[in-house]
Protein backbone atom coordinates (compact mmCIF):
# COMPACT_ATOMS: atom_id res chain seq x y z
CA UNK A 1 0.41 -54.40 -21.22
CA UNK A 2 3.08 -53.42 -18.52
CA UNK A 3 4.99 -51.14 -18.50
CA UNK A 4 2.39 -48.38 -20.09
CA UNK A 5 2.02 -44.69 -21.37
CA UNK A 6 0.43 -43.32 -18.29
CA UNK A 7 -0.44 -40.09 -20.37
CA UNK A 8 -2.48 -42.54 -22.61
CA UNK A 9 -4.16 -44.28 -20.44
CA UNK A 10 -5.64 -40.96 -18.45
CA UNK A 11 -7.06 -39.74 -21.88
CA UNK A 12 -8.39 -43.31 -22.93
CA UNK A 13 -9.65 -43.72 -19.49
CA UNK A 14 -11.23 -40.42 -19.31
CA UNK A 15 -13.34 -40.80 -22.80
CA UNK A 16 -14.73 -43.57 -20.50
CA UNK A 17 -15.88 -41.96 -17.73
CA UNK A 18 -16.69 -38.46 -18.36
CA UNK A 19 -20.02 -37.71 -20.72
CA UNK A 20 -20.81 -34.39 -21.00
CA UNK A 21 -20.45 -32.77 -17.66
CA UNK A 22 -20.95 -36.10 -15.65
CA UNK A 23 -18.57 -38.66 -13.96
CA UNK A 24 -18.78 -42.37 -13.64
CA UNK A 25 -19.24 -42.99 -9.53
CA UNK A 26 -19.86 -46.20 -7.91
CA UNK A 27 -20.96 -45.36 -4.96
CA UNK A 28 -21.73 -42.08 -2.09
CA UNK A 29 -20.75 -42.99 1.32
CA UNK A 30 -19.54 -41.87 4.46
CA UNK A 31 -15.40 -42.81 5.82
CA UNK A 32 -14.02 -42.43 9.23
CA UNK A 33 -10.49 -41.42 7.45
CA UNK A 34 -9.68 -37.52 8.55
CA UNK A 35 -11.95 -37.82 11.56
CA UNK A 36 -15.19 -38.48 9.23
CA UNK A 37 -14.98 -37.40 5.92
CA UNK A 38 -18.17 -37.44 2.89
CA UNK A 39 -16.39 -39.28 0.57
CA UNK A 40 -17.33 -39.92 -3.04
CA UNK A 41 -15.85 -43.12 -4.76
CA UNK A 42 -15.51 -42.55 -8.76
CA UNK A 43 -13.89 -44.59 -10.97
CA UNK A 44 -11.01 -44.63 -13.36
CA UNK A 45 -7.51 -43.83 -13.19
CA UNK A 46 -3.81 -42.95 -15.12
CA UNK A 47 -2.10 -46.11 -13.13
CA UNK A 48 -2.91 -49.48 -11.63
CA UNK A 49 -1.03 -49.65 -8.74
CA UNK A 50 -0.76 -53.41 -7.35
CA UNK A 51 -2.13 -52.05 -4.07
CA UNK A 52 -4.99 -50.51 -4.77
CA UNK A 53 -8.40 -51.31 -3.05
CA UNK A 54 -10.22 -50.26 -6.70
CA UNK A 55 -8.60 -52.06 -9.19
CA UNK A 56 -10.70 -54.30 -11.15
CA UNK A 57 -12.63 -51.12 -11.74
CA UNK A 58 -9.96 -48.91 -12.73
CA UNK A 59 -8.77 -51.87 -14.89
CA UNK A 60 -12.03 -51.92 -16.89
CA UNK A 61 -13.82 -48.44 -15.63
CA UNK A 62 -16.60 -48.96 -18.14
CA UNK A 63 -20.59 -49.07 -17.02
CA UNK A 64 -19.00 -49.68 -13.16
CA UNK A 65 -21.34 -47.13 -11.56
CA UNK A 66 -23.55 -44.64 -12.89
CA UNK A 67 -22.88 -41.04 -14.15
CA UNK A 68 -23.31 -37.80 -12.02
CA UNK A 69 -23.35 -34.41 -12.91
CA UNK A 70 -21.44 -32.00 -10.33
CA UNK A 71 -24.54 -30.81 -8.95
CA UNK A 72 -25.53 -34.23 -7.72
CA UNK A 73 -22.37 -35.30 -6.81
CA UNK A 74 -22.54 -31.87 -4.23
CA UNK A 75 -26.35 -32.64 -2.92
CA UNK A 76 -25.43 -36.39 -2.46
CA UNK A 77 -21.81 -35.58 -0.32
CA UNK A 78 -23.71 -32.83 1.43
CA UNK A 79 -26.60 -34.87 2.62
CA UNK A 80 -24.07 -37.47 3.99
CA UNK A 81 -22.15 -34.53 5.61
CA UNK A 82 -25.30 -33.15 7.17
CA UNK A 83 -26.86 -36.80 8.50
CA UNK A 84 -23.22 -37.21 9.77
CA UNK A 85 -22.07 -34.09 11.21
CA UNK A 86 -19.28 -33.76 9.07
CA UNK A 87 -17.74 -30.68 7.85
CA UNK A 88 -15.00 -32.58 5.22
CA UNK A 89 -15.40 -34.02 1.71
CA UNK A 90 -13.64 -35.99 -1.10
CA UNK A 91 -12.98 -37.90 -4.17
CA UNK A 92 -10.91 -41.05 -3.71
CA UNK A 93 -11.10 -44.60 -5.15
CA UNK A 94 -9.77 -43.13 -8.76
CA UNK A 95 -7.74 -40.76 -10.11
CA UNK A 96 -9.79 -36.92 -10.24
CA UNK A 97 -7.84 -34.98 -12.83
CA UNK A 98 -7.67 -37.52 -16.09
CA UNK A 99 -7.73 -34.45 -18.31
CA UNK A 100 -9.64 -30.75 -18.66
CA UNK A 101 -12.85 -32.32 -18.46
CA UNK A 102 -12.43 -34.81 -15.23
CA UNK A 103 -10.41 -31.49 -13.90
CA UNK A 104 -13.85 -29.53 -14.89
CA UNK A 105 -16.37 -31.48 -13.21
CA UNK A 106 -14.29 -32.24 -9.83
CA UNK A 107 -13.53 -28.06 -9.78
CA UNK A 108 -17.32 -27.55 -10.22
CA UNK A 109 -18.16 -30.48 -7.61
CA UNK A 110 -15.72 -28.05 -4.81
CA UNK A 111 -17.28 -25.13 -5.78
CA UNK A 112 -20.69 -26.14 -5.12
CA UNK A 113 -19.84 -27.58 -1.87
CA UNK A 114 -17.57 -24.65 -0.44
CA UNK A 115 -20.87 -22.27 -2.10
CA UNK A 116 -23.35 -24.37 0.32
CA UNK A 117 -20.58 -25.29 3.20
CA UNK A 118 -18.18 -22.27 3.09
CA UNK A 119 -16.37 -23.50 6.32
CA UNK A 120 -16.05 -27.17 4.88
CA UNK A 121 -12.58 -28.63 3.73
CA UNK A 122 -12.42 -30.82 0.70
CA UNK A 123 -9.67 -32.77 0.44
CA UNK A 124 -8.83 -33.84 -3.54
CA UNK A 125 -6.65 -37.31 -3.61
CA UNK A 126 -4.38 -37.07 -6.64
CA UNK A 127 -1.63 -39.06 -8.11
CA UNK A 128 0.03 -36.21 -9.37
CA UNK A 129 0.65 -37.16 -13.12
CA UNK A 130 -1.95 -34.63 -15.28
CA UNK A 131 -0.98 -31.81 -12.78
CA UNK A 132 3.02 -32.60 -13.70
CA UNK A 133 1.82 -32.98 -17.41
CA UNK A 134 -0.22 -29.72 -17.58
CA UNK A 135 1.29 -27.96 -14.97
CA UNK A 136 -1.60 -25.00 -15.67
CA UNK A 137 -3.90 -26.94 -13.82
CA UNK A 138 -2.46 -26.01 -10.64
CA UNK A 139 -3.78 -22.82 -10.86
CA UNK A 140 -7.07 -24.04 -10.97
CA UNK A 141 -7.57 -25.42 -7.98
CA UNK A 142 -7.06 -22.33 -5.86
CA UNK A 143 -9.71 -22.29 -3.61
CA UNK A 144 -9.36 -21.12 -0.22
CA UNK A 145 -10.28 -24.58 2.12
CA UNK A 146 -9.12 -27.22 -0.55
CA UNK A 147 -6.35 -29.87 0.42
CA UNK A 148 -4.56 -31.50 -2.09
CA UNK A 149 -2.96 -34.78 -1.41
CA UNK A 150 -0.31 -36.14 -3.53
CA UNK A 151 0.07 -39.72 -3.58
CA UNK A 152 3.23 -41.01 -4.74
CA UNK A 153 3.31 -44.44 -5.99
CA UNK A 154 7.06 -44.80 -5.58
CA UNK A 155 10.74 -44.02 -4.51
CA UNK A 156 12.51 -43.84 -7.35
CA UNK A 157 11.82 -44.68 -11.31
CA UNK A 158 11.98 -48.31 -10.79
CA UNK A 159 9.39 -48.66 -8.03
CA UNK A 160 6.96 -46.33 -9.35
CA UNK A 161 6.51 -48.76 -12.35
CA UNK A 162 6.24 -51.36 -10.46
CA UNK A 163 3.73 -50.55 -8.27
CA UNK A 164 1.76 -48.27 -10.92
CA UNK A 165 2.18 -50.19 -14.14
CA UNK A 166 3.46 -47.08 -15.53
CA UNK A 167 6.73 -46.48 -17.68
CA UNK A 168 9.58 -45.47 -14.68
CA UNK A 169 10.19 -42.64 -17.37
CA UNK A 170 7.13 -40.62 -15.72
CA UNK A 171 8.05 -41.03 -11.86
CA UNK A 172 8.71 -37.18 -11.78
CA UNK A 173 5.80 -35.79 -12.89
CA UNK A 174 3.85 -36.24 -10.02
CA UNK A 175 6.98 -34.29 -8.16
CA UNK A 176 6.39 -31.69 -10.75
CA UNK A 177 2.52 -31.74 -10.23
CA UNK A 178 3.18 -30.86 -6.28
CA UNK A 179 5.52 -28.40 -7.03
CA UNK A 180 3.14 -26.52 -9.32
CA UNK A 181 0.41 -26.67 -6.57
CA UNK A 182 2.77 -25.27 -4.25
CA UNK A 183 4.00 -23.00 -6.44
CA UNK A 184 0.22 -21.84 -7.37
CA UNK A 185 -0.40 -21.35 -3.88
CA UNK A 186 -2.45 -24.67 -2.99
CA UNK A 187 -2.39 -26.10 -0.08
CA UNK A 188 -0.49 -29.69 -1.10
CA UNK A 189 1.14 -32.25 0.65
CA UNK A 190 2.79 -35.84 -0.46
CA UNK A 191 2.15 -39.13 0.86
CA UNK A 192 3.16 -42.68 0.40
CA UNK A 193 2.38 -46.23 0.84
CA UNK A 194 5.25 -46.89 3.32
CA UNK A 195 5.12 -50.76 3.81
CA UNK A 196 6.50 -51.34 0.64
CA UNK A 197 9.86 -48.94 1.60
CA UNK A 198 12.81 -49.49 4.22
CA UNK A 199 13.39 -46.43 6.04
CA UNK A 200 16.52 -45.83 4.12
CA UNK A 201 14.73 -45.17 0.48
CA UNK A 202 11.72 -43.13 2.46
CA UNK A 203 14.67 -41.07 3.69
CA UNK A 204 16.18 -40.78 0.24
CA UNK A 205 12.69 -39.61 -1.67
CA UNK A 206 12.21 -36.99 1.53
CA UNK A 207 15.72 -35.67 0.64
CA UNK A 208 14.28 -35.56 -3.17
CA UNK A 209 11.48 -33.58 -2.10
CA UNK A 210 13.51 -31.22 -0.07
CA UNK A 211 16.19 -31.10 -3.04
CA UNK A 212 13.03 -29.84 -5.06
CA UNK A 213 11.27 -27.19 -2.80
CA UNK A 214 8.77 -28.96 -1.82
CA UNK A 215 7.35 -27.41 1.93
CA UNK A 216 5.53 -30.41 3.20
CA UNK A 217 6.21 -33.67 5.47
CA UNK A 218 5.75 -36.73 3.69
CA UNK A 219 2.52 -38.20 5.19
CA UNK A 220 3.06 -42.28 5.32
CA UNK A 221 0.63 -44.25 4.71
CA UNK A 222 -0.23 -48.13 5.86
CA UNK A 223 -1.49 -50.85 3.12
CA UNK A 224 -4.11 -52.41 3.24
CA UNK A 225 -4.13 -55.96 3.22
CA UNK A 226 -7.10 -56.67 1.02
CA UNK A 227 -6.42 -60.40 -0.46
CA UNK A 228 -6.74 -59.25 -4.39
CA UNK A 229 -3.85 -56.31 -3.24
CA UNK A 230 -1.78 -59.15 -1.89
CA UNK A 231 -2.00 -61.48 -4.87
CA UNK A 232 -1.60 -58.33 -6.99
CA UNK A 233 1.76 -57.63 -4.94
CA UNK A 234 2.80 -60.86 -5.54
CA UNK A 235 2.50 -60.76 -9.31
CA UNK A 236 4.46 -57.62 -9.39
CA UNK A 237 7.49 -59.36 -7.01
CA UNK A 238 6.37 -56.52 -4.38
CA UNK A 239 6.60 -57.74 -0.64
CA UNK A 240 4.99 -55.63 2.24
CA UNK A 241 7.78 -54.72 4.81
């Protein structure tokens, strides 16, 4: 199974958990990350990173939640965000650009929210890895209070497979992916799961991203120690710092 075609998987995952203009969500709720955020879990992803809180249904994404069209998706994060106060939104839990179609429906989803909450920010959590592949992408995601955050899974080739499950052979396309949204004009910083890093290799990858234009600091990022992330860890010969 390990290490596998990431590119693969994203298209076979995608077939999944888009039908027609719907996604496959678990669940709606509201997050205290970003100062409060409307956050909307969905499910399946390109990886399956030893760390993540989602796995078993990124693993198997199949009937694990029900499908929304964008429209719902909006009303349901905008009724949180109104009972809450909050003025931010997001995807997380999964990966939101699979392919043209997941890209489709999560482009529709910010539209609808910035058209009823023009001074809201949506924040989109990415791995990078379909906006590295189709680097056209980028330019779709121009939209004037949208936040992109690039999570890399790794330091270098070897590390990215190991934590993502992924053939080391793709550890720069999410690099490329940020570089197109910055490029495009999007507003796109990376981040990473420090704990798994000594300071020395986070200051090698920030001299990467510097090497490759990229205008952001490198937002780090604590684990979290759920106990099916630790044994996962463990199976991959991954120890927390």
């Amino acid at each position: 199974m390990f290490p596998f075609d990431p590119i693969l998987r994203s298209t076979e995952a995608e077939r999944l958990v888009i039908k027609a203009e719907g996604r496959l969500y678990h669940r709606f709720r509201p997050a205290p990350y970003y100062g409060g955020i409307a956050t909307a879990d969905a499910v399946g992803c390109s990886f399956l990173c030893a760390y993540c809180w989602n796995y078993s249904r990124n693993e198997n994404p199949a009937g694990q939640g029900q499908f929304h069209e964008p429209q719902e998706v909006a009303s349901l994060l905008l009724d949180i965000a109104r009972r809450r106060h909050f003025h931010q939104f997001r995807v997380t839990g999964s990966e939101p650009i699979l392919g043209e179609a997941s890209l489709d429906h999560v482009a529709k989803v910010i539209q609808l929210i910035f058209d009823k909450r023009p001074d809201s920010v949506f924040i989109l959590e990415t791995n990078g890895l379909m906006l590295g592949h189709h680097r056209e992408f980028a330019g779709r995601l121009k939209f004037k209070k949208l936040a992109v955050r690039v999570c890399l899974k790794g330091v270098d080739p070897e590390s990215f497979e190991k934590i993502t499950g992924a053939r080391a052979d793709y550890f720069e396309h999410p690099l490329a992916g940020l570089r197109a949204l910055q490029e495009a004009g999007v507003e796109a910083w990376p981040a990473l799961m420090e704990d798994l890093f000594t300071q020395d290799e986070i200051n090698e990858l920030k001299t990467r991203l510097v090497n490759l234009g990229i205008r952001s600091e490198l937002e780090l990022e604590s684990l979290e120690p759920y106990p099916h992330v630790l044994e996962n860890l463990r199976r991959r010969n991954l120890s927390p710092r």
